[in-house]
Protein backbone atom coordinates (compact mmCIF):
# COMPACT_ATOMS: atom_id res chain seq x y z
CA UNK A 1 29.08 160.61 19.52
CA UNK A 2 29.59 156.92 20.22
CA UNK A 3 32.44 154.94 19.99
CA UNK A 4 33.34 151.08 20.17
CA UNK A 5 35.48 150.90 23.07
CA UNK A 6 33.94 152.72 25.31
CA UNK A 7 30.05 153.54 24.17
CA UNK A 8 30.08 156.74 26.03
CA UNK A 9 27.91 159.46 24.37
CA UNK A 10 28.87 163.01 24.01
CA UNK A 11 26.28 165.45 23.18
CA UNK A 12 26.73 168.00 20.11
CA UNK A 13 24.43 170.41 19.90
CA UNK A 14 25.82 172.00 16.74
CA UNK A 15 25.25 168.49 14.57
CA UNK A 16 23.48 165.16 14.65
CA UNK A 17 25.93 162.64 16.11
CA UNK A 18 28.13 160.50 13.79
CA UNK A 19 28.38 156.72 14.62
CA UNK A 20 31.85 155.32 14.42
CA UNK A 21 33.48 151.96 14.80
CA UNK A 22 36.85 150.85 16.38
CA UNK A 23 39.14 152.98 13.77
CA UNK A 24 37.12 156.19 14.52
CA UNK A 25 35.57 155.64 10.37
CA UNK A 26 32.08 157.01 10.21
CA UNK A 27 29.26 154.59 8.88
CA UNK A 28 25.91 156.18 9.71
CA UNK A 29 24.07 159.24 10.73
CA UNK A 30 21.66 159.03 14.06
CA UNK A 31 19.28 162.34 14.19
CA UNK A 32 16.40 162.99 16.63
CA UNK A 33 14.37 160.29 14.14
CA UNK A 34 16.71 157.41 14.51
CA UNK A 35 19.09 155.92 12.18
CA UNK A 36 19.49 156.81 9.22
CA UNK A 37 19.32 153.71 7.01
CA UNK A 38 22.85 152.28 5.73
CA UNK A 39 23.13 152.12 1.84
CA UNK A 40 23.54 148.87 0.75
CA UNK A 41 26.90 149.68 -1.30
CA UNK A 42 29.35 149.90 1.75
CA UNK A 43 33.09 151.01 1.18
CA UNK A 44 34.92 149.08 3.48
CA UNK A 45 38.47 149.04 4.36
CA UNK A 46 40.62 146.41 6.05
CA UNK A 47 40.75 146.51 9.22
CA UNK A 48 43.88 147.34 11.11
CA UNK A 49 43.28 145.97 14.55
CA UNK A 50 41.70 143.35 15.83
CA UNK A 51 40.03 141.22 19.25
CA UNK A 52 39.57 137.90 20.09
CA UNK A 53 36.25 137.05 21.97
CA UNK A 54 36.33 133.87 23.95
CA UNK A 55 32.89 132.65 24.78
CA UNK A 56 33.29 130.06 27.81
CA UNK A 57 31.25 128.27 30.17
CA UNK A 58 32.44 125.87 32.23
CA UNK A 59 35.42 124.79 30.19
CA UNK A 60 37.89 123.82 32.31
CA UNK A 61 38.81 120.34 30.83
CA UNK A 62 38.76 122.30 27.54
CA UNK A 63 40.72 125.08 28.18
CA UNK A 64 43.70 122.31 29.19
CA UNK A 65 44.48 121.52 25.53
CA UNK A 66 42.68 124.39 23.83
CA UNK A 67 44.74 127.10 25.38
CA UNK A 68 48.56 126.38 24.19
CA UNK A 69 47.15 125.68 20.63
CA UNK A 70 45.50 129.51 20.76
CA UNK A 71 47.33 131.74 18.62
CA UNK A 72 46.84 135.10 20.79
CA UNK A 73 49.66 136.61 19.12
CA UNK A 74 48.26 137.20 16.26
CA UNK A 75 45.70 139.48 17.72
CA UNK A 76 45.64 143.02 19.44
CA UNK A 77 43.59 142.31 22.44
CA UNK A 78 42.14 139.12 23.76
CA UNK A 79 39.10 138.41 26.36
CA UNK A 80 36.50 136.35 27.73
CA UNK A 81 32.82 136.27 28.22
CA UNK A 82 31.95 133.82 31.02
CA UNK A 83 28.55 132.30 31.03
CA UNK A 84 29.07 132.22 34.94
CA UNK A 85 31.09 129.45 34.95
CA UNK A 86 30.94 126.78 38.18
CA UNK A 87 34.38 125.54 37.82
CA UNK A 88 38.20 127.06 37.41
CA UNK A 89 37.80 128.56 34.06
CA UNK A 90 38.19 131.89 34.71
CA UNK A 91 40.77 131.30 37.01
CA UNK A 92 42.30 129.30 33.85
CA UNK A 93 42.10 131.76 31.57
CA UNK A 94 43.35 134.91 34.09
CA UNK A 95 46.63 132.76 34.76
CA UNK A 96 47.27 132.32 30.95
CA UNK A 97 46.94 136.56 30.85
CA UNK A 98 43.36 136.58 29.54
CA UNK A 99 40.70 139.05 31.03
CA UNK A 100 36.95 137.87 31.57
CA UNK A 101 33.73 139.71 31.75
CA UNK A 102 30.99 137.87 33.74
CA UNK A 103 27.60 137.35 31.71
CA UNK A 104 25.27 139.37 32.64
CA UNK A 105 22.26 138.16 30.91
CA UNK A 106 21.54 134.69 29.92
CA UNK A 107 22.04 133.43 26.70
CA UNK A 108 24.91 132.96 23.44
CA UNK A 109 23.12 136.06 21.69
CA UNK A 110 23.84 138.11 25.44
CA UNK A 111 27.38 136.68 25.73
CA UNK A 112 28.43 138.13 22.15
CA UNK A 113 26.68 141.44 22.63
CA UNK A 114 28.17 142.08 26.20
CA UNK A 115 31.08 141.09 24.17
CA UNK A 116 30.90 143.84 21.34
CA UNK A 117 30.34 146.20 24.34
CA UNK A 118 34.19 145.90 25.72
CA UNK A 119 35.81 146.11 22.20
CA UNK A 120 38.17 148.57 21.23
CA UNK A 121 39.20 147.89 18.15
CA UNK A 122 38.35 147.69 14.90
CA UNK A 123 37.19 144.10 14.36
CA UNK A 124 36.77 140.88 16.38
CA UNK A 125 36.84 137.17 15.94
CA UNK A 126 33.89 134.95 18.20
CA UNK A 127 35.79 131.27 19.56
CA UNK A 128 34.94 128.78 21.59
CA UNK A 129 37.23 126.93 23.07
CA UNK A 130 35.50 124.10 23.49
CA UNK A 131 37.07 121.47 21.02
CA UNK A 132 34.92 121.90 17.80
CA UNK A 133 35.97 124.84 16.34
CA UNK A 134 39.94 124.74 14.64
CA UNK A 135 42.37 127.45 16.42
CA UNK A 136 44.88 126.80 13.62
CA UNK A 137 41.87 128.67 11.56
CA UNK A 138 42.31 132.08 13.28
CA UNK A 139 45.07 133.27 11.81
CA UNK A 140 42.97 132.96 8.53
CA UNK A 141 40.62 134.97 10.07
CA UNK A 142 42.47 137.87 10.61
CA UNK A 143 44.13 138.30 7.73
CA UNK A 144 40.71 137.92 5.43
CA UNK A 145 39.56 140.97 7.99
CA UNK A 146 42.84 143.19 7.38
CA UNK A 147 42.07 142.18 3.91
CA UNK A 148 38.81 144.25 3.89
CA UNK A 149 36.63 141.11 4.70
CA UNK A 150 33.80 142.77 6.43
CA UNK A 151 32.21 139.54 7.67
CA UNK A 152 34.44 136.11 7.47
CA UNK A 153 32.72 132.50 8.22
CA UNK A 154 34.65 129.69 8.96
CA UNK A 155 31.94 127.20 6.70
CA UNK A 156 31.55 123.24 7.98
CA UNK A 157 29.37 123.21 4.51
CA UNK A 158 31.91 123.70 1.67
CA UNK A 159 34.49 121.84 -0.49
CA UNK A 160 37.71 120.82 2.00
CA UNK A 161 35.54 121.54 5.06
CA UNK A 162 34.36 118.91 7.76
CA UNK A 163 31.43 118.86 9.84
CA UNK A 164 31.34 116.35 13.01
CA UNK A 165 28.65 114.43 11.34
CA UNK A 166 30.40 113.75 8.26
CA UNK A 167 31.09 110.23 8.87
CA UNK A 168 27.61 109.28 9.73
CA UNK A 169 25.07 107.59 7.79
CA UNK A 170 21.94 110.03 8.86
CA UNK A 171 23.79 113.64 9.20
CA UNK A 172 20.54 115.00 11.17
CA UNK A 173 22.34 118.59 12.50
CA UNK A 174 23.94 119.34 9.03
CA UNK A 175 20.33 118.39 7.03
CA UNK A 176 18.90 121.23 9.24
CA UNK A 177 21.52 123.29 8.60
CA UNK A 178 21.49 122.75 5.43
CA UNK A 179 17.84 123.82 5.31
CA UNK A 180 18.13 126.82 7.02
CA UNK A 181 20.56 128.03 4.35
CA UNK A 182 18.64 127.64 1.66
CA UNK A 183 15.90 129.17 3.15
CA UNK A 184 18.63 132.18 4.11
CA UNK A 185 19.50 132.34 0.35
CA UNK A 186 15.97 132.19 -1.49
CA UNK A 187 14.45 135.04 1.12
CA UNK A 188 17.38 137.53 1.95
CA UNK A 189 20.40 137.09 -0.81
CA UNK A 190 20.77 139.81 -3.40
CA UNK A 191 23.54 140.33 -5.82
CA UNK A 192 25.16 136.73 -5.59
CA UNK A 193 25.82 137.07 -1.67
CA UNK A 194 25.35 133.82 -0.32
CA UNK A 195 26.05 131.93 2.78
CA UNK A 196 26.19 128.09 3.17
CA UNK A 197 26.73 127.69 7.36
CA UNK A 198 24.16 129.67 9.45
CA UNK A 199 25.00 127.85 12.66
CA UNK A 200 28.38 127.96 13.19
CA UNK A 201 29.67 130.40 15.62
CA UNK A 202 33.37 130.74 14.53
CA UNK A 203 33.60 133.84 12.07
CA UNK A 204 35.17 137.31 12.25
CA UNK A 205 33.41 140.80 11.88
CA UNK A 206 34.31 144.51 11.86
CA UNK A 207 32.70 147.10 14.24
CA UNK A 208 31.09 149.23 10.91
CA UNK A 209 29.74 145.66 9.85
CA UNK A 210 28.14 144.17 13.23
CA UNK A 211 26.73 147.50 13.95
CA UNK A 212 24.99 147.94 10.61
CA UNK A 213 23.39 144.54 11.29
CA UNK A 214 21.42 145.76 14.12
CA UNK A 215 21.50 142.76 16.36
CA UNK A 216 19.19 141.67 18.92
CA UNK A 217 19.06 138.09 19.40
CA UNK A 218 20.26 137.05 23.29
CA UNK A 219 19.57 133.46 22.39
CA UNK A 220 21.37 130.41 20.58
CA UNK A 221 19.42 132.05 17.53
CA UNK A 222 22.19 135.10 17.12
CA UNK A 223 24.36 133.18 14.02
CA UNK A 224 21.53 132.66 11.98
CA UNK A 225 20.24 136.46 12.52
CA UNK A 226 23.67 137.61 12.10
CA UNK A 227 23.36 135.78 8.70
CA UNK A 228 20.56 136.73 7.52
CA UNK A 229 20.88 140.24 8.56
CA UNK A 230 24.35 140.29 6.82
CA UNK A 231 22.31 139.10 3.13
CA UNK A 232 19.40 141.57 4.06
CA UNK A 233 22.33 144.97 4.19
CA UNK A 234 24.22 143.37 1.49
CA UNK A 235 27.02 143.13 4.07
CA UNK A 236 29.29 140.72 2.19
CA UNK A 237 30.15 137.19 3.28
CA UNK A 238 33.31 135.37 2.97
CA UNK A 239 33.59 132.25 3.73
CA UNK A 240 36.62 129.46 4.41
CA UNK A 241 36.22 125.60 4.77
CA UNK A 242 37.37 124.64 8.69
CA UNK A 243 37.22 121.44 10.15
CA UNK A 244 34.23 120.71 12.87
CA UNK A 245 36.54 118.71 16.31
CA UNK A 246 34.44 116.84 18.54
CA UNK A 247 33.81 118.77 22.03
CA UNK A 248 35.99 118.23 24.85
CA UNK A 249 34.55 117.49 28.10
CA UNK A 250 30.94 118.14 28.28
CA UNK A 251 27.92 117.97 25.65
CA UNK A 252 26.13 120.57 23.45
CA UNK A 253 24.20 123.41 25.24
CA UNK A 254 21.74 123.42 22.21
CA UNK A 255 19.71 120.46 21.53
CA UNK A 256 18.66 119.80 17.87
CA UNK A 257 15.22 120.17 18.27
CA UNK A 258 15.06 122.73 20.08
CA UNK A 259 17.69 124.81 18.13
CA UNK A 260 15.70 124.01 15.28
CA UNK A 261 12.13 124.93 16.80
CA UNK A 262 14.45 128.38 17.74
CA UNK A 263 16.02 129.01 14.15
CA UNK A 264 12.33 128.71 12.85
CA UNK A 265 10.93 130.94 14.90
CA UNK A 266 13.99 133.52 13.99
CA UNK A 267 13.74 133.26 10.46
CA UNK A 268 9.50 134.17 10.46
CA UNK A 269 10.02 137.14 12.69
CA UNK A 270 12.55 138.69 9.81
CA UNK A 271 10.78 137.71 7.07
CA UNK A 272 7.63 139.61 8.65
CA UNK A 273 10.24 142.73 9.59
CA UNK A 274 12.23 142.88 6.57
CA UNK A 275 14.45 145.40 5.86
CA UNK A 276 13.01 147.06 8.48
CA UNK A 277 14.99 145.14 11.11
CA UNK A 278 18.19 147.45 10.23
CA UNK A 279 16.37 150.61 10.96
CA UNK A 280 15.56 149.72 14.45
């Protein structure tokens, strides 16, 4: 048997081991053969606890006027994932009572699995706090999760939302983006579940959801897979409009081009897998 918090396994040798999440609810069935695949009708039910993830890397200017605006209260456990920062971040964030975990692999799509790996509960909210994403949003967050919100998207895309390119004449990130959603939509949506921001790494998931989705991407790819992995299990998406803040201190990690070279690539590999990609 597996749990969340811990992933220790514990043999049975009566039964096939049941897979739980945070709250101890079972989701799937693993036998000698693998998973069992996840029907595509889920019951879920709202969550009662849940995690905030911090992923940081070298944000110490950040973290100055990012920190008092986080509301922490409003969560049951709150943490770091450190891309092995080079300045006083985690020394930031430990004298403000937050725990970090030092990245052990390179990568976003690493940082957010090592991540998943020290949660115990029975969802959890990805933020950076780097300036662009809204903390005044987070509270929203939760509450759509208790709600029974398996997977909640704070969108840059939709009506009362803002996206830091808004008030430019050529809106070069968003067009991609843009793209990549539609592309999302026409190849993986079934039953009117639709998304309309792949890229945008603010959005809250339970445990049963995250680990039907089967991720595996360790790179800057992991939204767009969580995305389209969410449309392929008929996971549903919910979505709220948030406002994009420029980044404090520092530039992007991801380049355009190459984030879009790297979405590309993502999207052929699980159009060639299918619905296969949940049974591995």
């Amino acid at each position: 048997m597996t749990t969340a918090g811990s992933g220790r396994k514990v043999a049975d040798e009566t039964a096939p081991p049941l897979v739980y999440c945070g709250s101890g609810r079972r989701y799937g069935l693993q036998s000698r053969s693998g998973y069992t695949p996840l029907p595509f009708e889920m019951n879920y039910s709202p969550v009662n606890t849940v995690s905030l993830i911090l992923v940081v890397r070298n944000e110490e200017v950040a973290l100055g006027s990012m920190l008092p605006r986080l509301p922490t209260n409003v969560f049951d456990d709150c943490f770091a994932i450190d891309g092995n920062s080079r300045d006083r971040t985690v020394e930031i964030l430990e004298s403000a009572g937050i725990r970090s975990y030092r990245q052990s692999r390179p990568g976003l799509g690493a940082a957010r699995l090592e991540g998943r790996a020290h949660v115990t509960t029975d969802a959890f909210v990805f933020f950076s706090p780097d300036g662009n994403e809204e903390p005044a949003d987070l509270p929203r967050v939760v509450t759509m999760l208790r709600e029974g919100n398996p997977f909640v998207v704070a969108s840059r895309m939709i009506e009362g939302a803002w996206n830091e390119e808004d008030d430019q004449l050529f809106k070069w990130r968003k067009y991609a983006n843009q793209g990549f959603v539609l592309l999302a939509n026409l190849l993986f949506s079934r039953g009117g579940n639709r998304t309309t921001d792949v890229t945008n790494g603010f959005r809250g998931i339970s445990c049963q959801a995250w680990d039907a989705m089967k991720i595996t991407s360790e790179d800057l790819t992991i939204d767009y897979q969580m995305v389209i992995r969410a449309l392929k299990a008929g996971i549903p998406i919910k979505e709220f409009p948030t406002r994009e803040g420029q980044r404090i201190g520092g530039e992007t990690n991801f380049p355009s081009l190459q984030t879009g070279l790297a979405e590309l690539g993502l999207l052929i590999r699980e159009t060639r897998m299918g619905r296969r990609s949940l049974e591995s």
